[in-house]
Structures are given as C-alpha cells and as structure tokens.
C-alpha atoms as a PDB file:
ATOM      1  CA  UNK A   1       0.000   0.000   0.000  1.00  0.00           C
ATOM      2  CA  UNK A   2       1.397   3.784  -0.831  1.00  0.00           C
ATOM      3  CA  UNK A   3       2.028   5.552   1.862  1.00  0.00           C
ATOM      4  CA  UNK A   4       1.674   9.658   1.252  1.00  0.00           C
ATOM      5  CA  UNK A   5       1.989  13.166   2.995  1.00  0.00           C
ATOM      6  CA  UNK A   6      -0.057  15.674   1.364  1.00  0.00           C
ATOM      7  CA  UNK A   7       1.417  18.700   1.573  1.00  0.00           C
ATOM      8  CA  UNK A   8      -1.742  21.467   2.308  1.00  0.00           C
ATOM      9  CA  UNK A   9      -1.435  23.335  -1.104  1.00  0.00           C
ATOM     10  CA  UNK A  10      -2.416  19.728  -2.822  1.00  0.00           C
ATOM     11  CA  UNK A  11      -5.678  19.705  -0.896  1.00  0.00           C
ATOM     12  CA  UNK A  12      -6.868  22.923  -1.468  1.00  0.00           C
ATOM     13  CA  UNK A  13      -5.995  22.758  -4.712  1.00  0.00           C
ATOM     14  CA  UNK A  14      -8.248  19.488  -4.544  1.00  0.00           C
ATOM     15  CA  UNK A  15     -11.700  20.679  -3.162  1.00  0.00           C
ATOM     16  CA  UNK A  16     -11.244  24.177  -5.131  1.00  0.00           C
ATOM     17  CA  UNK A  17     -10.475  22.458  -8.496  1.00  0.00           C
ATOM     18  CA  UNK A  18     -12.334  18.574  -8.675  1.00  0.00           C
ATOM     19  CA  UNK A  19     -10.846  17.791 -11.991  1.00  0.00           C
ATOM     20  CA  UNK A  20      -7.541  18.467 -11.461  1.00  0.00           C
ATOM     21  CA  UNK A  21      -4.635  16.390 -10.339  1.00  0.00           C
ATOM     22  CA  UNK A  22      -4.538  17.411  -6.557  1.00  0.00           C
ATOM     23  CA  UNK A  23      -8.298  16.196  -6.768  1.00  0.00           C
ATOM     24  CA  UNK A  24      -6.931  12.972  -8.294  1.00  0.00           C
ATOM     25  CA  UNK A  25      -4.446  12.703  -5.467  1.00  0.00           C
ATOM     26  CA  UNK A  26      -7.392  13.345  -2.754  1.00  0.00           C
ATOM     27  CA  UNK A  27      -9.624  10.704  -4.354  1.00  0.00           C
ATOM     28  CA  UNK A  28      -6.708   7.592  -4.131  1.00  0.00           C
ATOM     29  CA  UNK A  29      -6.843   8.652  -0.397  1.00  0.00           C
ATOM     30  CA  UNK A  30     -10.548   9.032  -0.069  1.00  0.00           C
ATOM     31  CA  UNK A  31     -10.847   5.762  -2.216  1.00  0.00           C
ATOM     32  CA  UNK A  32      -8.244   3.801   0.020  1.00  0.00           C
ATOM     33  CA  UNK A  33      -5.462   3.585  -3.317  1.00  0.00           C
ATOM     34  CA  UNK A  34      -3.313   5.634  -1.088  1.00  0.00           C
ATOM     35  CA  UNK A  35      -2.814   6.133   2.815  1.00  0.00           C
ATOM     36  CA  UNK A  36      -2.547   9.417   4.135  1.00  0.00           C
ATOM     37  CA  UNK A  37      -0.011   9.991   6.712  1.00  0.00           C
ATOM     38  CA  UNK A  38       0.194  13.269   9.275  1.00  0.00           C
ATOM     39  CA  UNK A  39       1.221  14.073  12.456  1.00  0.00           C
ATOM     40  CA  UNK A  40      -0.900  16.515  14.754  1.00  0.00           C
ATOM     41  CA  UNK A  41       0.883  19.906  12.937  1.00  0.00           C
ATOM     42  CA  UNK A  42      -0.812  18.779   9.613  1.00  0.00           C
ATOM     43  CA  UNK A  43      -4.130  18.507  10.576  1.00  0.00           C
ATOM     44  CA  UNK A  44      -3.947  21.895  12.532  1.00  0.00           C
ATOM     45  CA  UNK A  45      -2.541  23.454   9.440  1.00  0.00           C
ATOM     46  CA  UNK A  46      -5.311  21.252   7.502  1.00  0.00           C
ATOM     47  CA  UNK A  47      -7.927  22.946   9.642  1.00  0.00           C
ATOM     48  CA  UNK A  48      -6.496  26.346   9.926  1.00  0.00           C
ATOM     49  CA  UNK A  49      -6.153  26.962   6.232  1.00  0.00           C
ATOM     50  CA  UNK A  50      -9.179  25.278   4.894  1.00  0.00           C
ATOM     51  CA  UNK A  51     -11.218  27.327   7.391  1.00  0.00           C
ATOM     52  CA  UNK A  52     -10.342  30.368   5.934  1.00  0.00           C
ATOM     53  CA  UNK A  53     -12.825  33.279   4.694  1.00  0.00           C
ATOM     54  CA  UNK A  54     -11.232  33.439   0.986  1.00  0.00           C
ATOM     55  CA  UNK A  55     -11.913  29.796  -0.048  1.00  0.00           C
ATOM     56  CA  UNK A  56     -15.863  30.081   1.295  1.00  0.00           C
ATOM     57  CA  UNK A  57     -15.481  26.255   2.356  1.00  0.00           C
ATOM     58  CA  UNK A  58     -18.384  24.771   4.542  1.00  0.00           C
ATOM     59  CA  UNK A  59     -17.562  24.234   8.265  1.00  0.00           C
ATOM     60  CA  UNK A  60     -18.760  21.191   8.264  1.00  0.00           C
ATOM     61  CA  UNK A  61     -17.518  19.709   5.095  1.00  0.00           C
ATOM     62  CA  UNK A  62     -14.014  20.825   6.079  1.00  0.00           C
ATOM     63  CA  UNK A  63     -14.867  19.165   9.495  1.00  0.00           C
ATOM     64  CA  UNK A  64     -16.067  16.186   7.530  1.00  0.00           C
ATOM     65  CA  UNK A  65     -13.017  16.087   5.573  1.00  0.00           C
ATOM     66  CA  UNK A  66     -10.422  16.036   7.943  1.00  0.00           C
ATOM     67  CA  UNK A  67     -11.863  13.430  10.127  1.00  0.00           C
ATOM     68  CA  UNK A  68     -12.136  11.224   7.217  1.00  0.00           C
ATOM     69  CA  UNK A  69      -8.620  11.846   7.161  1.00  0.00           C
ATOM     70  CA  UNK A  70      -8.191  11.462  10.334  1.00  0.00           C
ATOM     71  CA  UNK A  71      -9.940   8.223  10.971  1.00  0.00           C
ATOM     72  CA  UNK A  72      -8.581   6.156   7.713  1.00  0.00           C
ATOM     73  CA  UNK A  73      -4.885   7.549   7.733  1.00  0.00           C
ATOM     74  CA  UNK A  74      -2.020   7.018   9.839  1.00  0.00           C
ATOM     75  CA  UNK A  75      -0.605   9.232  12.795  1.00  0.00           C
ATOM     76  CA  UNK A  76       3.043   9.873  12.977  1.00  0.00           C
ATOM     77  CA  UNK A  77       5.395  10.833  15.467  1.00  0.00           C
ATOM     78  CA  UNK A  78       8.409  12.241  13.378  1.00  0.00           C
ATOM     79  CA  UNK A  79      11.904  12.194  13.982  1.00  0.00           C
ATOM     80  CA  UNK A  80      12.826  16.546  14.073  1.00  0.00           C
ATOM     81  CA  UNK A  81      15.426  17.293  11.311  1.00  0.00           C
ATOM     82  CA  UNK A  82      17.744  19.888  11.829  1.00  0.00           C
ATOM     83  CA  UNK A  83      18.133  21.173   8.381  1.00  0.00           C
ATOM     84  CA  UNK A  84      16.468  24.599   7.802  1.00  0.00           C
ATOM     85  CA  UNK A  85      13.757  25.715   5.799  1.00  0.00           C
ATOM     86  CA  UNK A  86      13.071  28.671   3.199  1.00  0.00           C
ATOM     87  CA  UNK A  87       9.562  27.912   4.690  1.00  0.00           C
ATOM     88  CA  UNK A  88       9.674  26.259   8.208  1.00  0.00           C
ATOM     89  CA  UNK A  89       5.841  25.704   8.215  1.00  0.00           C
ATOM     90  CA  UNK A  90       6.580  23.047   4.654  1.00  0.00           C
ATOM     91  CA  UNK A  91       9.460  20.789   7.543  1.00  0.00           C
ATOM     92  CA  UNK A  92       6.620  19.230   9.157  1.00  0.00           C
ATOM     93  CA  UNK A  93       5.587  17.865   5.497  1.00  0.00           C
ATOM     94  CA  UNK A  94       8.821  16.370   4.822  1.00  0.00           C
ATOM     95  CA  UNK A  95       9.574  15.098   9.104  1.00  0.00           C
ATOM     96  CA  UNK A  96       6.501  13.432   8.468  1.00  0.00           C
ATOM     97  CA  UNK A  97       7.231  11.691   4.976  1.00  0.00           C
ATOM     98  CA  UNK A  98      11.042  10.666   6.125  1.00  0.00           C
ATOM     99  CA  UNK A  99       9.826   9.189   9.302  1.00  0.00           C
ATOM    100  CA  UNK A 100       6.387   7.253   7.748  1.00  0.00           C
ATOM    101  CA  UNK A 101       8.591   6.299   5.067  1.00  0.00           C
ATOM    102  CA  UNK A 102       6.257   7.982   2.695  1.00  0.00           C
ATOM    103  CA  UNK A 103       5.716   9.675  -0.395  1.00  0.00           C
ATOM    104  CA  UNK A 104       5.593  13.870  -0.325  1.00  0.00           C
ATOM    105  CA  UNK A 105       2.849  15.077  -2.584  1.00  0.00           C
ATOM    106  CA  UNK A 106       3.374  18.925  -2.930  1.00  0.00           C
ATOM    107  CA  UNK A 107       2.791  22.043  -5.407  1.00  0.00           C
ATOM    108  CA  UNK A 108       6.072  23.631  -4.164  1.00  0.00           C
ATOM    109  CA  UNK A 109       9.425  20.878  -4.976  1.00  0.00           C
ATOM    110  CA  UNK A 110      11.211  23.679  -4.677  1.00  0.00           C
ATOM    111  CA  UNK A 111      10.777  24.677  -0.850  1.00  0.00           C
ATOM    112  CA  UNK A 112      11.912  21.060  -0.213  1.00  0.00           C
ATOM    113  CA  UNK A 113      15.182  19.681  -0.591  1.00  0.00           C
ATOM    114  CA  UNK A 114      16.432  17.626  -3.446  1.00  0.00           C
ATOM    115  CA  UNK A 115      15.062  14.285  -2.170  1.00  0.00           C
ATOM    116  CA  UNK A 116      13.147  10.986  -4.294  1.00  0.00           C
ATOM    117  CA  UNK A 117      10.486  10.999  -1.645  1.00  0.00           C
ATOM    118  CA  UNK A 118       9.176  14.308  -3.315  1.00  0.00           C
ATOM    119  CA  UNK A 119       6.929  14.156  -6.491  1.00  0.00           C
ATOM    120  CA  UNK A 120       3.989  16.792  -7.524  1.00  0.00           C
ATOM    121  CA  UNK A 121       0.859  15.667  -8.526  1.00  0.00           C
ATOM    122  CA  UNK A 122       1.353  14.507 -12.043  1.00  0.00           C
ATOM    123  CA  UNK A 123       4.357  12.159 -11.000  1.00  0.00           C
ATOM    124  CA  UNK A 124       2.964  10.990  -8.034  1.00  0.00           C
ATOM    125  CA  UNK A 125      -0.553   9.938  -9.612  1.00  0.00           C
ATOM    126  CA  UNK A 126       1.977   7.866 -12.744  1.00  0.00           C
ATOM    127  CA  UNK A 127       3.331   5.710  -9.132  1.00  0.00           C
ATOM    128  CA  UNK A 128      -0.177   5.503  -8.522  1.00  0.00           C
ATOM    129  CA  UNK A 129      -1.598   4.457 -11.387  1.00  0.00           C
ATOM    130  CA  UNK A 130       1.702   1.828 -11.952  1.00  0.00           C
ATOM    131  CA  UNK A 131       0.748   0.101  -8.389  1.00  0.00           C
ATOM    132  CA  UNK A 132      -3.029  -0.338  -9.196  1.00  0.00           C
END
C-alpha cells in the first residue's frame, strides 16, 4: 500500500479544483489507493487553512473532511530534522514523509530539498496508477 503526505497546497488545490490532479491525489486517499499519513501539525494546518474566509469552504464539510482523514490515515510521530527551511511551516511535510517512510505530494518541490520521496501531482498519480 502507498504511503503519502499531502502537503496542504495539494488539498486545497483538490476541493477548489475537482478535476484536477490534486483532486486525483485526494480521491486515491478518499478511495483507500493511497494512505494518508500526518502528524498533529498537519491537521492543525489542515484545519487552519481550509477554514479560511477566501476559499468560502463549509464548516462542516471541512470538518467532515479532515476526520475522514483522520480516521482512515495514519498518525506519525516524526523524527525533528535539523536542516532549515526557506519555509519552516513546509518541515513538518517532509519530518513526516522521512519518518512514515512515505511519499511527499506537494505544489512547491522547490521549498523542499532535493530528495526521491518528493513528487507533484502529475508524477505521483503515474506511481499511482503503476501500483493499481
């Protein structure tokens, strides 16, 4: 079974776009293809963004959403790293995916280091679509 960390860009990319990649993503982890991994950071930062006034989002699909998540993915504790970050909010993403041993599904390679955990949608729905 695939193993990913989706990076928060990817799923508001998903619910505000439905035919587009992220959305693709979201549905292998909604449809059990791939499991979502996260730590307690990520589903604040999950919450936090996807509540806010710009996107209009309902409460309680958001609410619905991340307890789906919640309930059918797996909780990690991370191992810190050290490195630093242009972005230190993305180093939870990537403490996450080193530690769960998992796949990092972002819109932003570039605020991550040079690693083969680290695809963006397109690439990661081709590993996808090559284990189903």
């Amino acid at each position: 079974m695939l193993k990913a960390v989706i990076d928060t860009n990817i799923l508001v990319s998903a619910l505000l776009t439905p035919s587009g990649r992220p959305a693709r993503v979201l549905d292998h982890v909604l449809n059990g293809n791939v499991i979502l991994c996260y730590d307690s950071r990520i589903i604040a930062e999950y919450q936090e963004v996807l509540l806010r006034a710009k996107f209009e989002f309902d409460k309680r699909a958001v609410k619905q959403v991340i307890d789906f998540l919640i309930r059918s993915g797996i909780s990690i504790v991370p191992a810190p790293i050290l490195d630093t970050f242009e972005d230190e909010d993305d180093k939870v993403f990537y403490e996450v995916a080193k530690s769960a041993r998992a796949y990092l599904v972002t819109g932003n390679k570039k605020h991550f280091p040079k690693d083969s955990i680290i695809f963006a949608p397109q690439e990661f729905l081709s590993i996808v679509d090559n284990s189903l």
